[in-house]
N, C-alpha and C. Protein backbone atom coordinates (compact mmCIF):
# COMPACT_ATOMS: atom_id res chain seq x y z
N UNK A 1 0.84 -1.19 0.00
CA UNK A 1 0.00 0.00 0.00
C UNK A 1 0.88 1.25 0.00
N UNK A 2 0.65 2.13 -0.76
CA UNK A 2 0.92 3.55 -0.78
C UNK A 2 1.08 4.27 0.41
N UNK A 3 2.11 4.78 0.89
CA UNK A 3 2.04 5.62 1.81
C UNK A 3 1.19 7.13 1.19
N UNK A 4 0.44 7.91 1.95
CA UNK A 4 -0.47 8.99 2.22
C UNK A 4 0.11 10.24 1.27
N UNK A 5 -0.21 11.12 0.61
CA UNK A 5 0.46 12.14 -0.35
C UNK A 5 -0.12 13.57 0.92
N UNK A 6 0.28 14.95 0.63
CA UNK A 6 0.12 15.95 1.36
C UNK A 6 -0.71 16.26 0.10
N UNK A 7 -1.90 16.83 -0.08
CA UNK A 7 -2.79 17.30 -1.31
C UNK A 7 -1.79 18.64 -1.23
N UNK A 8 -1.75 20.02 -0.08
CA UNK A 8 -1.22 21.16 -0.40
C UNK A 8 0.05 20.57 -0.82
N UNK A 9 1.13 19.76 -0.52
CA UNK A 9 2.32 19.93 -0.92
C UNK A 9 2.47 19.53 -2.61
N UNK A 10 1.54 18.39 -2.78
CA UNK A 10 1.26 18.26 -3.78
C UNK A 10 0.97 19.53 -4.79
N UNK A 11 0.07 20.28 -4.37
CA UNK A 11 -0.34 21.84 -5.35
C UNK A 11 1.09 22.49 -4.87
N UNK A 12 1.64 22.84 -3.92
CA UNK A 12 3.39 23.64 -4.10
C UNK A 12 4.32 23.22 -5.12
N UNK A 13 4.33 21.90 -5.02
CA UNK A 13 4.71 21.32 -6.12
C UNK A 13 4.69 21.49 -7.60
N UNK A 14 3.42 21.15 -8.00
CA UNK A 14 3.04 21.78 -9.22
C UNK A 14 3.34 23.31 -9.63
N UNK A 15 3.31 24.11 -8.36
CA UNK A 15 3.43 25.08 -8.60
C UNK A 15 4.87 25.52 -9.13
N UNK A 16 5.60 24.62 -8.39
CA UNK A 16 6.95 24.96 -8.90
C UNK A 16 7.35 24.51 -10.20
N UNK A 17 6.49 23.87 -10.78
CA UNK A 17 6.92 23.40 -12.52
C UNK A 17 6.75 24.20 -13.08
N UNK A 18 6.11 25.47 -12.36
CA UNK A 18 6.08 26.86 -13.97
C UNK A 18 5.40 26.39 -14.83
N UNK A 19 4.06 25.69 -14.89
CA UNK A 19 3.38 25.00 -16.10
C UNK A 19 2.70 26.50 -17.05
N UNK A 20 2.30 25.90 -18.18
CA UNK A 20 1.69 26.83 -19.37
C UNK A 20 0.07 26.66 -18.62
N UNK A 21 -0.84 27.41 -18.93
CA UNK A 21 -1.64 27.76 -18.71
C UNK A 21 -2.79 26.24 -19.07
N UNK A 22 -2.63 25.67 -20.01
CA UNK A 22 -2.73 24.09 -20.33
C UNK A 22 -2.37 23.49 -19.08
N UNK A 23 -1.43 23.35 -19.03
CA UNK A 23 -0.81 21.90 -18.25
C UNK A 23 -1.37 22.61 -16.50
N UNK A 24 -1.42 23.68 -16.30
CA UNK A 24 -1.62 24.28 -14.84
C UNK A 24 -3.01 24.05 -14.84
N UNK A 25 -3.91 23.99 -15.74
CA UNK A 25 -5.49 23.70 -15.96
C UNK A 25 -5.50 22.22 -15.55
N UNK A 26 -4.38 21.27 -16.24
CA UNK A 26 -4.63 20.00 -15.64
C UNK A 26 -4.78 19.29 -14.62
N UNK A 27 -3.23 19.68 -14.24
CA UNK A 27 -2.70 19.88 -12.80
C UNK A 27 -3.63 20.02 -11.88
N UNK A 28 -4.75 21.20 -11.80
CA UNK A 28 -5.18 21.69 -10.46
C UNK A 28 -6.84 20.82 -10.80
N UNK A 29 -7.13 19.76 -11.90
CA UNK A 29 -8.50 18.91 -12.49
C UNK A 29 -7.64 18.03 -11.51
N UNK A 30 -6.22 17.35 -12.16
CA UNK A 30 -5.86 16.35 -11.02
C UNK A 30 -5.58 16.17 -9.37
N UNK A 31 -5.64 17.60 -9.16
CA UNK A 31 -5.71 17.87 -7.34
C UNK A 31 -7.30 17.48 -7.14
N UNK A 32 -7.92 17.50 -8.01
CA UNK A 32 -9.44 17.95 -7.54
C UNK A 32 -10.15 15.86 -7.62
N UNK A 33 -9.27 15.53 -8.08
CA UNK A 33 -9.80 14.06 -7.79
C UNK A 33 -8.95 13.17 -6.78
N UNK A 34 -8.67 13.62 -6.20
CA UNK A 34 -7.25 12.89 -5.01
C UNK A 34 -8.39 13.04 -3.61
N UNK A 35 -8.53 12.07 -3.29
CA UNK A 35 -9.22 11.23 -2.06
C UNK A 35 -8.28 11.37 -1.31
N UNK A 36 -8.57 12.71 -0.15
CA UNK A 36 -7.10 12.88 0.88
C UNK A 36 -6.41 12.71 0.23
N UNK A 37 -5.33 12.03 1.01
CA UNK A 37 -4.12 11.79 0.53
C UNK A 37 -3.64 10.68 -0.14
N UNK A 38 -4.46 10.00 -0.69
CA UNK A 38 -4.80 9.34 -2.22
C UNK A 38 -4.77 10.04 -3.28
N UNK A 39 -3.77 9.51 -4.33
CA UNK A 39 -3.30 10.18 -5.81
C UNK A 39 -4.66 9.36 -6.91
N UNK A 40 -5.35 10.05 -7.84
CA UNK A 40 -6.35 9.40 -8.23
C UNK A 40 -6.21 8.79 -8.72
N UNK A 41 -6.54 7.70 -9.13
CA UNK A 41 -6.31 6.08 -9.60
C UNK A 41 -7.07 6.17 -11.33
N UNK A 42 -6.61 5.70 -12.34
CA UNK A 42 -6.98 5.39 -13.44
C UNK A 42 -8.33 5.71 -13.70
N UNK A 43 -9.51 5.26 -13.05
CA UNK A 43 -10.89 5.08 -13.16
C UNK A 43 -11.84 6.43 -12.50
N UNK A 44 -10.78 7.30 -12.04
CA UNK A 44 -11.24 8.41 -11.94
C UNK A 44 -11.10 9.46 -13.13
N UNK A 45 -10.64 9.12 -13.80
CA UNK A 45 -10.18 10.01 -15.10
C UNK A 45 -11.32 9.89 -15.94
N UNK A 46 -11.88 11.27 -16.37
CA UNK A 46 -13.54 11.45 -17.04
C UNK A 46 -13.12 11.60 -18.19
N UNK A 47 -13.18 11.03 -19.04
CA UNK A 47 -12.64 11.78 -20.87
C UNK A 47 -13.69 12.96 -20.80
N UNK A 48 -15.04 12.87 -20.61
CA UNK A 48 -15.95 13.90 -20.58
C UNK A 48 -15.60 15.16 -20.36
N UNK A 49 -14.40 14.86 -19.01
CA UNK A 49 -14.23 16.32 -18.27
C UNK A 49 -12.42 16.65 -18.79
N UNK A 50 -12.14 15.63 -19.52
CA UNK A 50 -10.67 16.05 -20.04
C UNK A 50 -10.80 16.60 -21.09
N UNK A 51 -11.64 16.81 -22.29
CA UNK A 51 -12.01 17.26 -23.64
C UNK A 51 -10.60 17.91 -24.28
N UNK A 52 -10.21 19.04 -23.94
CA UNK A 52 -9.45 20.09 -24.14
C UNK A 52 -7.92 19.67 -24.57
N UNK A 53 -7.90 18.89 -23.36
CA UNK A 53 -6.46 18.02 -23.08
C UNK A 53 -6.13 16.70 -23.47
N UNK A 54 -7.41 16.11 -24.19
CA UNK A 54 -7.27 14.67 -24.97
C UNK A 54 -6.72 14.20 -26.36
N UNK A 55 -6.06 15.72 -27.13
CA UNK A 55 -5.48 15.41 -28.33
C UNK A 55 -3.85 15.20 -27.39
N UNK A 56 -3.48 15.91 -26.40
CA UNK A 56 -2.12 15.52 -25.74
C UNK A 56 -1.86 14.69 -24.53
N UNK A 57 -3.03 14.19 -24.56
CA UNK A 57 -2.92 13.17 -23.60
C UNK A 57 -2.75 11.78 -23.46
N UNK A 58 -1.59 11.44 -22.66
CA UNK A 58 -1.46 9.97 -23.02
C UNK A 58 -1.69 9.60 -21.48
N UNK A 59 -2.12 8.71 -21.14
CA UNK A 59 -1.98 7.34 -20.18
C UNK A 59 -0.76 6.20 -19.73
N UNK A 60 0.52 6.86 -18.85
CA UNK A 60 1.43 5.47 -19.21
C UNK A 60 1.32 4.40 -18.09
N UNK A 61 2.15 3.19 -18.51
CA UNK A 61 2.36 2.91 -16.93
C UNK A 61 4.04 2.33 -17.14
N UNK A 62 4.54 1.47 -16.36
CA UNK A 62 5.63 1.28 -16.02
C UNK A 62 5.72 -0.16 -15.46
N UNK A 63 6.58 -0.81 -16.06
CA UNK A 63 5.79 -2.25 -15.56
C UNK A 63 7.28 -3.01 -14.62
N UNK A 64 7.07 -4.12 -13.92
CA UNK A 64 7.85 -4.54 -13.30
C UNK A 64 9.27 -4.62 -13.67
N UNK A 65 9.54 -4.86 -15.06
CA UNK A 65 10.73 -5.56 -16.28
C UNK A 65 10.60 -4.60 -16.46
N UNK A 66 10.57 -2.93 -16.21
CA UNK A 66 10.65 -1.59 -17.04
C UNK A 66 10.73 -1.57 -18.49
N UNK A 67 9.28 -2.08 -18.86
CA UNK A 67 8.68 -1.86 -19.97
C UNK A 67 7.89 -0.12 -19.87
N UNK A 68 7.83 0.23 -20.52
CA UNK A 68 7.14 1.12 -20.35
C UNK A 68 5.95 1.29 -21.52
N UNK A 69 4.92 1.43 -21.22
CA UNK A 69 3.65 1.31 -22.01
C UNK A 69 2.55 2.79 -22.32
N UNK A 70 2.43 2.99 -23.73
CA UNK A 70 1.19 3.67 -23.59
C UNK A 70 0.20 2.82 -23.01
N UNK A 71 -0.70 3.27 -22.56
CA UNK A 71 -2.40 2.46 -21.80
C UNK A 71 -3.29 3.50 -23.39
N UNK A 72 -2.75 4.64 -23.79
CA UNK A 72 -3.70 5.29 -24.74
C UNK A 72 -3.20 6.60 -24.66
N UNK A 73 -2.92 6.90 -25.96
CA UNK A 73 -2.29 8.35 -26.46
C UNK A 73 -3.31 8.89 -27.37
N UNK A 74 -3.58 10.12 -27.23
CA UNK A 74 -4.17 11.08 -28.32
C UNK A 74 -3.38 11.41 -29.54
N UNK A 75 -3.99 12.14 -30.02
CA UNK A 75 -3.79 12.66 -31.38
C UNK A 75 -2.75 12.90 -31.91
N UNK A 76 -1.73 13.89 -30.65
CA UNK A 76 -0.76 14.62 -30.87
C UNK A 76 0.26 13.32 -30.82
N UNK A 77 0.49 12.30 -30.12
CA UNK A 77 1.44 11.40 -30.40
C UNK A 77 1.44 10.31 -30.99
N UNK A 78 0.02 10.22 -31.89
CA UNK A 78 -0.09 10.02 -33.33
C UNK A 78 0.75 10.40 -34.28
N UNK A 79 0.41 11.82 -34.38
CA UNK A 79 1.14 13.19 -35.46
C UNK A 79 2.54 13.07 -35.05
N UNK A 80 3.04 12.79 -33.46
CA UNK A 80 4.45 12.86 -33.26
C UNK A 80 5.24 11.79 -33.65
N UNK A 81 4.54 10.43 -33.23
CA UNK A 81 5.13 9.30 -33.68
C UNK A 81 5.02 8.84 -35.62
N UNK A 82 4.15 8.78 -35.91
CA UNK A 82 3.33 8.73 -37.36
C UNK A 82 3.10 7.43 -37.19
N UNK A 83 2.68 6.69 -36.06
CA UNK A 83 1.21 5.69 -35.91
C UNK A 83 0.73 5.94 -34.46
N UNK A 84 0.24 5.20 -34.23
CA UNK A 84 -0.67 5.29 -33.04
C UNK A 84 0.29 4.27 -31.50
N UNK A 85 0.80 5.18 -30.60
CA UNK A 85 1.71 4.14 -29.75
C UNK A 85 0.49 3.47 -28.91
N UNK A 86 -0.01 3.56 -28.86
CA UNK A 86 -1.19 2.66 -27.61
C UNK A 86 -0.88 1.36 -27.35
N UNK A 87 -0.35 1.41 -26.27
CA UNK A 87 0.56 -0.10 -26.20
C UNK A 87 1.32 -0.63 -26.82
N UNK A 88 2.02 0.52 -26.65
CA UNK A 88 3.44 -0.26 -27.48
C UNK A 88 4.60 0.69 -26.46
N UNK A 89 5.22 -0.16 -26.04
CA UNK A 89 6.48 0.40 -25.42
C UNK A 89 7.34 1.30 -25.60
N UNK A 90 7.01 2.44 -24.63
CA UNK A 90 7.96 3.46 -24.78
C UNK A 90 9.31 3.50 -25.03
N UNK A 91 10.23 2.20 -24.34
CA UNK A 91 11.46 2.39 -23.69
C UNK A 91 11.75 1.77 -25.55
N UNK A 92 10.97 0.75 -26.17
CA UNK A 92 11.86 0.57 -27.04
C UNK A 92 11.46 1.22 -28.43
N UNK A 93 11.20 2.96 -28.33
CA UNK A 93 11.06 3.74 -28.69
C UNK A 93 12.23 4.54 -28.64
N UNK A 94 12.95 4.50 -27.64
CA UNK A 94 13.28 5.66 -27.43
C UNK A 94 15.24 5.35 -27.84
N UNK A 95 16.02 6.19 -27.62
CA UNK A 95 17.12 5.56 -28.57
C UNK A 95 18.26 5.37 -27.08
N UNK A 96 18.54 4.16 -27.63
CA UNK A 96 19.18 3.48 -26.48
C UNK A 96 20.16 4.22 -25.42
N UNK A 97 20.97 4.90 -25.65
CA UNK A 97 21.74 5.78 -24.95
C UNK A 97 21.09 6.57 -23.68
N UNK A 98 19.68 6.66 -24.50
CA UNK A 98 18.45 7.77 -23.20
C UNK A 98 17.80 6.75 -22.48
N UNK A 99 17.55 5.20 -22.60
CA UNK A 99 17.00 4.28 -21.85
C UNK A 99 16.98 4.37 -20.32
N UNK A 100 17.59 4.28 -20.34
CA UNK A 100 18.58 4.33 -18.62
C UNK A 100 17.55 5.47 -17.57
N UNK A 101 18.32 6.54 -18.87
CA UNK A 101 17.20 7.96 -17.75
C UNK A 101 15.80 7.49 -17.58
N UNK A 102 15.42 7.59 -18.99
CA UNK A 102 14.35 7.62 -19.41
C UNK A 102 13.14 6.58 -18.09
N UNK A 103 13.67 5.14 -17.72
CA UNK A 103 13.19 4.54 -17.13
C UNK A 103 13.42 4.71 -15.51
N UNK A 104 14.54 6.01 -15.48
CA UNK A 104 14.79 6.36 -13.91
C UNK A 104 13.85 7.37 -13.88
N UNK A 105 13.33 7.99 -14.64
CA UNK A 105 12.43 9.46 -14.93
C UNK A 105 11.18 8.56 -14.06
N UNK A 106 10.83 7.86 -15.12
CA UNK A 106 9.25 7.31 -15.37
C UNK A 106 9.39 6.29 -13.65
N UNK A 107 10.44 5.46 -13.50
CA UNK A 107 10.17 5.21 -12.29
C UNK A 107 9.49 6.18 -11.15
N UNK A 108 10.83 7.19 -11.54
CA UNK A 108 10.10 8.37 -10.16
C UNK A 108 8.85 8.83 -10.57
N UNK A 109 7.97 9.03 -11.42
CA UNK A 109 7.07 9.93 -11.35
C UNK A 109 6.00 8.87 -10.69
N UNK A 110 5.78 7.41 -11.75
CA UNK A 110 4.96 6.89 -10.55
C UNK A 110 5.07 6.50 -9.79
N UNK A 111 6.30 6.93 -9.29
CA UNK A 111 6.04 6.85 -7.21
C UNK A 111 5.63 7.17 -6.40
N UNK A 112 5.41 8.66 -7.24
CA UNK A 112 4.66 9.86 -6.21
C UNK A 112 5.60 11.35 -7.00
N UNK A 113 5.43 11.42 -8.01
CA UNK A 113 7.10 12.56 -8.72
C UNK A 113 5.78 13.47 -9.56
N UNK A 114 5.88 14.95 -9.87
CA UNK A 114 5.00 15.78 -10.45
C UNK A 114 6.48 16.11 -11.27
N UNK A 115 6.20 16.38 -12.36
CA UNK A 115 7.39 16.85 -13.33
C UNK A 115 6.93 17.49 -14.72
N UNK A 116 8.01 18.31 -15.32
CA UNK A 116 7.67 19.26 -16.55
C UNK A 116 9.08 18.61 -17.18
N UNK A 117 8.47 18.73 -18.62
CA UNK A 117 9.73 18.75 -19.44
C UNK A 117 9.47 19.55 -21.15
N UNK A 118 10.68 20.15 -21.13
CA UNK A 118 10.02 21.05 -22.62
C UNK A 118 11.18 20.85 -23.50
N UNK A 119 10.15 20.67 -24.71
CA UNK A 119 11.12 20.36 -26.29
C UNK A 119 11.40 21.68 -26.59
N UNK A 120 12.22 21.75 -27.32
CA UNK A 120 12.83 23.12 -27.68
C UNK A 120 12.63 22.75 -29.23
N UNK A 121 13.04 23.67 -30.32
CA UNK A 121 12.98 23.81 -31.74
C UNK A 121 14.39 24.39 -31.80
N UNK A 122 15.21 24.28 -32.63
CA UNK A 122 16.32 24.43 -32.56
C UNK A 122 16.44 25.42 -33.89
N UNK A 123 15.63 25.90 -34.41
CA UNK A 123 15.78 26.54 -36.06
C UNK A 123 16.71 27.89 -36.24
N UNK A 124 16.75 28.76 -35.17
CA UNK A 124 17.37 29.91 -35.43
C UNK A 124 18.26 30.01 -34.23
N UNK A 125 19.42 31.23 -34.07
CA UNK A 125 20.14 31.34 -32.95
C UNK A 125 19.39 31.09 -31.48
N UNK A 126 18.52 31.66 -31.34
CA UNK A 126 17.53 31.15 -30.04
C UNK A 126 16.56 30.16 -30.28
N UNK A 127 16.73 29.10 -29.20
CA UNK A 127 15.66 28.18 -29.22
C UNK A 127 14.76 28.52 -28.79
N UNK A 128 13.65 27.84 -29.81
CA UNK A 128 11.93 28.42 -29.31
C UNK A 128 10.95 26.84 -28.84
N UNK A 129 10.63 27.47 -27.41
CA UNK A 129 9.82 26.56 -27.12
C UNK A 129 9.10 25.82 -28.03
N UNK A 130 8.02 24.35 -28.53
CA UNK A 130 7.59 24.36 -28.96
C UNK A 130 6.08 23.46 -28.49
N UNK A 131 7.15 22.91 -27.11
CA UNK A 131 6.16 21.82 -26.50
C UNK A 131 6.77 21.81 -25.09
N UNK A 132 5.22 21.92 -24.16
CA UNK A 132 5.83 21.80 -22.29
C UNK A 132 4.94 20.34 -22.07
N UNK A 133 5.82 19.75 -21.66
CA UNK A 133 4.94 18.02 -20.95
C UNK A 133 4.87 18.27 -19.49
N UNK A 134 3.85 17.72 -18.97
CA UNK A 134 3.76 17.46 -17.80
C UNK A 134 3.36 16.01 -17.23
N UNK A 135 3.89 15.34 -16.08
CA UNK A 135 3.63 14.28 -15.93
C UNK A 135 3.05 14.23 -14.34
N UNK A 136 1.81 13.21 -14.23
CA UNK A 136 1.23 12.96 -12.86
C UNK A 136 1.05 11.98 -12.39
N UNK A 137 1.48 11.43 -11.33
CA UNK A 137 1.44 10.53 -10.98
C UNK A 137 -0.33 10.08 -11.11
N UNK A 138 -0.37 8.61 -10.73
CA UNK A 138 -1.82 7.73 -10.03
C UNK A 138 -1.68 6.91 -9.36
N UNK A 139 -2.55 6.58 -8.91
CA UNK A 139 -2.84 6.10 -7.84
C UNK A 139 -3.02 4.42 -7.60
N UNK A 140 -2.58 3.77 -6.75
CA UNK A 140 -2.99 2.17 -6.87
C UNK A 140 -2.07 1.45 -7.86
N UNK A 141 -1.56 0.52 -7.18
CA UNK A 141 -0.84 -0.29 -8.00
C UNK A 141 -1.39 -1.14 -8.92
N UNK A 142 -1.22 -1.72 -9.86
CA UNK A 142 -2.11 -2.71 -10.71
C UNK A 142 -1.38 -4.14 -10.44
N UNK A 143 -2.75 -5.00 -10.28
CA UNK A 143 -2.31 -6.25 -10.23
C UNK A 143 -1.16 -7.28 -10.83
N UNK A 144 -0.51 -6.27 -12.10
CA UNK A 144 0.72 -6.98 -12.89
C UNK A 144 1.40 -6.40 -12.51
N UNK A 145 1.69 -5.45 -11.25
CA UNK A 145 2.72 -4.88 -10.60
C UNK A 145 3.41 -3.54 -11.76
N UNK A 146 2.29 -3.32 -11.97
CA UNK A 146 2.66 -1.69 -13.15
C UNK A 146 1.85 -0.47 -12.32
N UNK A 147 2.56 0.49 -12.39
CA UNK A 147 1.93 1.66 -11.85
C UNK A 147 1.97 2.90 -13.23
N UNK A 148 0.93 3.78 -12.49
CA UNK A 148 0.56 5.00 -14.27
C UNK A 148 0.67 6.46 -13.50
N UNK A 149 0.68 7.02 -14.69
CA UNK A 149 1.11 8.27 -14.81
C UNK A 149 0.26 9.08 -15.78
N UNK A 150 0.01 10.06 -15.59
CA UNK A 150 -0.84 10.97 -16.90
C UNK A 150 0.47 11.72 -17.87
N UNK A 151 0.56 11.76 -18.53
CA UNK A 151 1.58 12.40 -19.47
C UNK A 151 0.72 13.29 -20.51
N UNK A 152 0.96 14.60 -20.21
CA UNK A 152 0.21 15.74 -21.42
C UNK A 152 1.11 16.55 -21.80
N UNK A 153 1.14 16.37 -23.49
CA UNK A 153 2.08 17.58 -24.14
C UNK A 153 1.64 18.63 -24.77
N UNK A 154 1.80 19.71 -24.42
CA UNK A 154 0.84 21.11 -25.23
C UNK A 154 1.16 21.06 -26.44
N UNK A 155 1.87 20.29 -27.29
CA UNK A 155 2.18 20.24 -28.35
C UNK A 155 0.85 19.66 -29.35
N UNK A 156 0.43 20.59 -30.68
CA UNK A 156 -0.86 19.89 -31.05
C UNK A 156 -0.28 19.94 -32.36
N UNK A 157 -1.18 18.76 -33.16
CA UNK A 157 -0.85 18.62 -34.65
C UNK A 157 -1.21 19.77 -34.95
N UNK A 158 -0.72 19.87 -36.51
CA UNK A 158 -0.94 21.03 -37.14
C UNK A 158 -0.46 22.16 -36.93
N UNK A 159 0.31 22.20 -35.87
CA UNK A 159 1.86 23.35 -35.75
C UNK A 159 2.90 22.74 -36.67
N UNK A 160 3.60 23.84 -37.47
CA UNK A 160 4.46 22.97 -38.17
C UNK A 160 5.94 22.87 -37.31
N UNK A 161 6.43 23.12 -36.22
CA UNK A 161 6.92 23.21 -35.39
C UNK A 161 8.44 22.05 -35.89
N UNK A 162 7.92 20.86 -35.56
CA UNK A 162 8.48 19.86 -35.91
C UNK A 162 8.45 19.14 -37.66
N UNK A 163 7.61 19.83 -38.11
CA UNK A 163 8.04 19.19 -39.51
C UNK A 163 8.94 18.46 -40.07
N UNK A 164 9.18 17.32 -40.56
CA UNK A 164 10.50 16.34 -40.73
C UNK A 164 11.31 16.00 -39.67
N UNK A 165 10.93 16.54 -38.58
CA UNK A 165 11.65 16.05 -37.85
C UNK A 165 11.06 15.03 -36.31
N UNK A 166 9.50 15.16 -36.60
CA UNK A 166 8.98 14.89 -35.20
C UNK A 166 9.44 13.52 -34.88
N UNK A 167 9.24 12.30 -35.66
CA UNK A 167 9.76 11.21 -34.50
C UNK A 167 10.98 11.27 -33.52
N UNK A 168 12.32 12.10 -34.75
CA UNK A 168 13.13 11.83 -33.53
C UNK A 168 12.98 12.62 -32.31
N UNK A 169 12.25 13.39 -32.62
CA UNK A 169 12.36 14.55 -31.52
C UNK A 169 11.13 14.40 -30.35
N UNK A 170 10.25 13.17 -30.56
CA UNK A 170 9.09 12.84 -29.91
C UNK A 170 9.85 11.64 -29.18
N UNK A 171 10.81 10.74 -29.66
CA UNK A 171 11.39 9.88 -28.78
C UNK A 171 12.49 9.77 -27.77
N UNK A 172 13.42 11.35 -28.42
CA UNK A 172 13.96 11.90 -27.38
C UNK A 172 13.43 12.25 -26.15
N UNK A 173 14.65 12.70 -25.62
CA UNK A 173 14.53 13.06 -24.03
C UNK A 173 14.50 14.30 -24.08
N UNK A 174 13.38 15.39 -23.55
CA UNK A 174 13.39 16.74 -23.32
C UNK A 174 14.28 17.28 -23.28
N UNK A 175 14.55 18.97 -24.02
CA UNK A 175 15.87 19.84 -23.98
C UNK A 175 15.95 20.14 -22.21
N UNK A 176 14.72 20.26 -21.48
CA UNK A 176 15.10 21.03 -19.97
C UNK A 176 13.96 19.79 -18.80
N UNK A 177 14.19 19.46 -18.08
CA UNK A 177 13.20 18.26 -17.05
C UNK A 177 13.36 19.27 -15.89
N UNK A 178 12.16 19.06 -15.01
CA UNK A 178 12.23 19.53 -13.54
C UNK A 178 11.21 18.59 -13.16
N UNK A 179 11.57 18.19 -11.90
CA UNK A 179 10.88 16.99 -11.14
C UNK A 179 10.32 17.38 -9.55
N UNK A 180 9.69 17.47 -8.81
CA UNK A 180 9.07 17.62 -7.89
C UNK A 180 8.35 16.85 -7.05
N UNK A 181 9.36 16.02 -5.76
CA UNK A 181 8.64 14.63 -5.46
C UNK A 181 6.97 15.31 -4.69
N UNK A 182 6.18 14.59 -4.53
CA UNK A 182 4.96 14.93 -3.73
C UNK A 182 4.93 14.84 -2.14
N UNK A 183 6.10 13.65 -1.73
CA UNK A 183 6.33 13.31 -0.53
C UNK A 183 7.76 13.76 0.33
């Protein structure tokens, strides 16, 4: 069983990721379903009441053998990947050198970890934002010993942002990460 989360430390937290006006909208939907100090569990998640945030929203979890899994990705990591990842493993997505982090990242977040990470565009002398992720923990372990996470990227199709270049840059590892345990 889960040890108990602080709901306010939890919102300080968030607060300190500096989220975009998106991801801070999410953030404070996901304070609002946390049972005390219970992180909300899978089956509290309303698509009804996510609308806004369901072309960048994915579902992961993290499994014992650090597989890492979409449970269900929207639109945008459709357009990012150019098929549909919904169960299909992140880690062997991603290019081997970043594995390592990548599965020390995703460990911490569903442990209890609130975190931001932003892609940069690299086109001119200054890099321009183009995408802020945020990741949230949930709640309850699953019976195959996998735990989940909400993962949302403000990044939406139809920016040409990434043009020719989005897979690699969707399987990379963020230009900047900040992490924020809850406990």
């Amino acid at each position: 069983m889960r040890k108990p989360f602080d709901p306010g430390a939890a919102a300080v937290a968030l607060e300190a990721l500096n989220l975009n006006a998106l991801n801070r909208e999410l953030g404070q939907h996901w304070l609002s379903l946390w049972d005390g100090g219970a992180l909300p569990g899978r089956g509290a998640l309303n698509p009804s009441h996510l609308v806004k945030f369901l072309p960048g929203l994915a579902v992961m979890e993290i499994h014992p053998d650090d597989s890492i899994r979409f449970r269900i990705a929207g639109r945008a990591f459709r357009a990012a990947y150019g098929f549909d990842p919904s169960r299909h493993d992140m880690l062997a997505l991603t290019p081997p050198d970043q594995r390592a982090a990548r599965v020390a990242r995703c460990r911490q977040i569903a442990e209890g970890t609130v975190s931001s990470g932003i892609r940069l565009a690299h086109r001119s002398a200054a890099p321009e934002m183009i995408s802020q992720d945020v990741m949230l923990p949930l709640g309850r372990i699953a019976e195959n010993g996998s735990r989940a996470w909400i993962f949302h990227a403000s990044w939406r199709p139809g920016l040409t942002d990434w043009q020719g270049r989005l897979p690699a840059m969707a399987v990379g590892m963020v230009d900047s990460y900040v992490a924020r345990a809850l406990a």
